[in-house]
N, C-alpha and C. Protein backbone atom coordinates (compact mmCIF):
# COMPACT_ATOMS: atom_id res chain seq x y z
N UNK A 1 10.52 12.39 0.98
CA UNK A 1 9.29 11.69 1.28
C UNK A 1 9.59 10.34 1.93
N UNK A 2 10.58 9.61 1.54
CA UNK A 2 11.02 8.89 2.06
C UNK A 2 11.19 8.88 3.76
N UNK A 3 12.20 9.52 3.84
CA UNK A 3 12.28 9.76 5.03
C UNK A 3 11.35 9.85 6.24
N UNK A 4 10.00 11.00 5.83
CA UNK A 4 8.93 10.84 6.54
C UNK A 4 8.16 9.43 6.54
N UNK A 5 8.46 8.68 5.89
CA UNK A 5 7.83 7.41 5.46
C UNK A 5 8.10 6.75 7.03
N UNK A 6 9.55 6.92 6.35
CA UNK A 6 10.49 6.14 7.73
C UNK A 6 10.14 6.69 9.39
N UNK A 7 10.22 7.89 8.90
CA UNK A 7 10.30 8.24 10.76
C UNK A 7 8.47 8.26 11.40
N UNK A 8 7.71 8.41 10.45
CA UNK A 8 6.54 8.05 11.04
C UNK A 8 6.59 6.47 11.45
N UNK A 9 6.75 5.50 10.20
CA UNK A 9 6.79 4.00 10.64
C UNK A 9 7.46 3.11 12.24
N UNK A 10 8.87 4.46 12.21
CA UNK A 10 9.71 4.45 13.85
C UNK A 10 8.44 4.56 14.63
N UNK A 11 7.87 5.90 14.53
CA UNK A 11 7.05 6.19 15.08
C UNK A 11 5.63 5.69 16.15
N UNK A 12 5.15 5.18 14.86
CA UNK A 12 4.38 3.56 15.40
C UNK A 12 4.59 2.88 16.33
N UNK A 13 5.48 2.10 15.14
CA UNK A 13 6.41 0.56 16.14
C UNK A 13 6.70 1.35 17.52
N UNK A 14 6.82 2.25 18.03
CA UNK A 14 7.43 2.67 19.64
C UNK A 14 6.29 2.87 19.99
N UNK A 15 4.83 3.20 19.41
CA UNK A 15 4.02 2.58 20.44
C UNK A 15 2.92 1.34 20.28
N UNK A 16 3.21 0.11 20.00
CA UNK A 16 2.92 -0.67 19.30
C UNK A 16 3.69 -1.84 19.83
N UNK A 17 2.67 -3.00 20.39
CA UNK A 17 2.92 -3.79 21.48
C UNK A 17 4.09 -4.94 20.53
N UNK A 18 5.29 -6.09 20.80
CA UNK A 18 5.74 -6.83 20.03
C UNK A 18 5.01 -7.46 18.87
N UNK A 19 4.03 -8.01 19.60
CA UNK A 19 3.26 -8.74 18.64
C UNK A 19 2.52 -7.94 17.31
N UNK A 20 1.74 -6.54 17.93
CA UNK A 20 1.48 -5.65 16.74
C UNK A 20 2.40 -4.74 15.79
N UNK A 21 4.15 -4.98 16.52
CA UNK A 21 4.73 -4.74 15.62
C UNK A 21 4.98 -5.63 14.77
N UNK A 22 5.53 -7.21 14.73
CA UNK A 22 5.54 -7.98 14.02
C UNK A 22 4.38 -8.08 12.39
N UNK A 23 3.22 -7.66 13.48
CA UNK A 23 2.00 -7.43 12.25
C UNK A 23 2.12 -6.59 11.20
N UNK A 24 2.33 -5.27 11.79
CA UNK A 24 2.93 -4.01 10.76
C UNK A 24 4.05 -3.71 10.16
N UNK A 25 4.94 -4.85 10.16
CA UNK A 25 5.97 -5.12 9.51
C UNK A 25 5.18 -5.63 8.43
N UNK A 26 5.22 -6.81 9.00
CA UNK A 26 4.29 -8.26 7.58
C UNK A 26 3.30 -6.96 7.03
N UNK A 27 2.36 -6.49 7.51
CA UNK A 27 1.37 -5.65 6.40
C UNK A 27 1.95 -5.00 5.46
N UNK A 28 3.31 -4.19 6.02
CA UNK A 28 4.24 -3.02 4.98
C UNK A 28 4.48 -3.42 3.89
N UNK A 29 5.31 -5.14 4.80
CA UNK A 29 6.10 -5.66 3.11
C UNK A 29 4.92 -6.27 2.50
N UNK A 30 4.00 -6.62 2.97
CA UNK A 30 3.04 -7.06 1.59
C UNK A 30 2.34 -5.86 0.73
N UNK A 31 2.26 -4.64 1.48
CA UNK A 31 1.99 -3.62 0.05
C UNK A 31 2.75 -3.73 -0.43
N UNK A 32 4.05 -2.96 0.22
CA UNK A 32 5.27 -3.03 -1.12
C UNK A 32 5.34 -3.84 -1.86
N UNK A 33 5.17 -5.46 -1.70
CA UNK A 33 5.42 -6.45 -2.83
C UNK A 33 4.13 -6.39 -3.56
N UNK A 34 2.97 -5.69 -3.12
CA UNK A 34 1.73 -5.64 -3.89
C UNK A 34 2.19 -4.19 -5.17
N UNK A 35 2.91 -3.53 -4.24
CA UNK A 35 3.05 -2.19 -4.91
C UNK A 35 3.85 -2.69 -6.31
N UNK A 36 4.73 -3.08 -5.98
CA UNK A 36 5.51 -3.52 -6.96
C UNK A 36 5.14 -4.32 -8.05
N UNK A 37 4.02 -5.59 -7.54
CA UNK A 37 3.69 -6.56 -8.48
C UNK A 37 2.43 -5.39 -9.56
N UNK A 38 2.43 -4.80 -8.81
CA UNK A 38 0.98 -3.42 -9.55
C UNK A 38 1.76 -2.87 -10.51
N UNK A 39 3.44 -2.18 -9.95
CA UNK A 39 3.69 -1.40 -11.54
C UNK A 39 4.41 -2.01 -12.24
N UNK A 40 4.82 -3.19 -12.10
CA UNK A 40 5.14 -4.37 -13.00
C UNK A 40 4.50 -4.14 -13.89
N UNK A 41 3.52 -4.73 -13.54
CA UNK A 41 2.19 -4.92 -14.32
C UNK A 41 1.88 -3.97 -15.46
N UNK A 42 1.62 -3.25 -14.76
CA UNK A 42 1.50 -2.34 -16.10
C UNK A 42 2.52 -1.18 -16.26
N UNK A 43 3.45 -0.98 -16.33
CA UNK A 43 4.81 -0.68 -16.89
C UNK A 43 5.00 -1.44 -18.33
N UNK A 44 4.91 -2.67 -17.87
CA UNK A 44 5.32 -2.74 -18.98
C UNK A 44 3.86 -2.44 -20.60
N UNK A 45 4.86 -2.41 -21.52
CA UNK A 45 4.53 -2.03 -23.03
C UNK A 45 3.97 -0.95 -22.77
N UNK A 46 4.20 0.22 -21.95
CA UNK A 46 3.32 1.14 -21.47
C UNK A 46 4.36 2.48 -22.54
N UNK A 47 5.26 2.52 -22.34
CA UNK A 47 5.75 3.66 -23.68
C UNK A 47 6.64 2.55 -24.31
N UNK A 48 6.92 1.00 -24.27
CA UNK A 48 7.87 0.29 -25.00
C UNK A 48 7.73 0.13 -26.35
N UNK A 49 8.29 -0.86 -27.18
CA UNK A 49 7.88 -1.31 -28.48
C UNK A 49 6.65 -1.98 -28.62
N UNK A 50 6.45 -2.88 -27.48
CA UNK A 50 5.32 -3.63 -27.69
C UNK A 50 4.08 -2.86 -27.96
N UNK A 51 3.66 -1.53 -27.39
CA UNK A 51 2.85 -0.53 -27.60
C UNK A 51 2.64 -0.10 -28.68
N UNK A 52 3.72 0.42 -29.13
CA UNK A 52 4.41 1.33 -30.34
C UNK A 52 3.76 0.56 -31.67
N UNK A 53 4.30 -1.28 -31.57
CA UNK A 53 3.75 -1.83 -32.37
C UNK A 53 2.27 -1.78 -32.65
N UNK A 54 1.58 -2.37 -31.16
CA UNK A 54 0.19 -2.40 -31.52
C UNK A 54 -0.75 -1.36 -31.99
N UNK A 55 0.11 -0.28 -31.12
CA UNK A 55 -0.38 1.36 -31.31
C UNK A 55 -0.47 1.74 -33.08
N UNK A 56 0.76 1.60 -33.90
CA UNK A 56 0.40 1.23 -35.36
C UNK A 56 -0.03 0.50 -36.10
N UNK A 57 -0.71 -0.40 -35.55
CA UNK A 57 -0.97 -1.54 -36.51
C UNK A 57 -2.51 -1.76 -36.78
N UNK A 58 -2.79 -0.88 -36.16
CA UNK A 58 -4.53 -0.53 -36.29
C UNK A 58 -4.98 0.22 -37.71
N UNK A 59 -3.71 0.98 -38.14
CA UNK A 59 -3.70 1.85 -39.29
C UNK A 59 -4.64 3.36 -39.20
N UNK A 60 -4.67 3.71 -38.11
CA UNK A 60 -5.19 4.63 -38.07
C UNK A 60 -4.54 5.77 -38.04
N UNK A 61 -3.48 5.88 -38.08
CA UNK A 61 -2.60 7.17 -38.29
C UNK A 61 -2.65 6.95 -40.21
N UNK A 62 -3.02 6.64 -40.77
CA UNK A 62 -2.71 6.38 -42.08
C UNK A 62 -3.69 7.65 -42.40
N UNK A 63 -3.36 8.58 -43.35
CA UNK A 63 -4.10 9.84 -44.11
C UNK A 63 -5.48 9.13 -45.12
N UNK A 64 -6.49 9.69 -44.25
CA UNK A 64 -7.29 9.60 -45.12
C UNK A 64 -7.86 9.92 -46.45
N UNK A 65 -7.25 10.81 -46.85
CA UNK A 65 -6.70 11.72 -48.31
C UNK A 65 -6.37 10.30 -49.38
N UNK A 66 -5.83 9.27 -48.74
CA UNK A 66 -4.87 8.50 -49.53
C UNK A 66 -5.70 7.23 -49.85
């Protein structure tokens, strides 16, 4: 998938004046750094301890029998 990523993006840029390539560079890397700051984000405590903790501490796995 990668790859097609890449060779479409070649793709473009060859017909795509200097200046509008410069642009679609800058647009790429700001998803990606958007992409990234997104699964940062919520990655984390997403299967970690921090979850795990809060996830038990509600007491609702506790048997109601008891």
């Amino acid at each position: 998938m990668k790859s097609i990523r890449k060779n479409t993006a070649v793709r473009i840029e060859a017909e795509l004046t200097p200046d509008q390539v410069q642009a679609f560079k800058e647009h790429r890397e700001k998803r990606k750094e958007a992409k990234e700051k997104y699964q940062e984000k919520h990655r984390k405590g997403h299967k970690g301890e921090k979850h795990k903790d809060r996830h038990h501490e509600d007491g609702h796995h506790e048997s109601k029998g008891e």
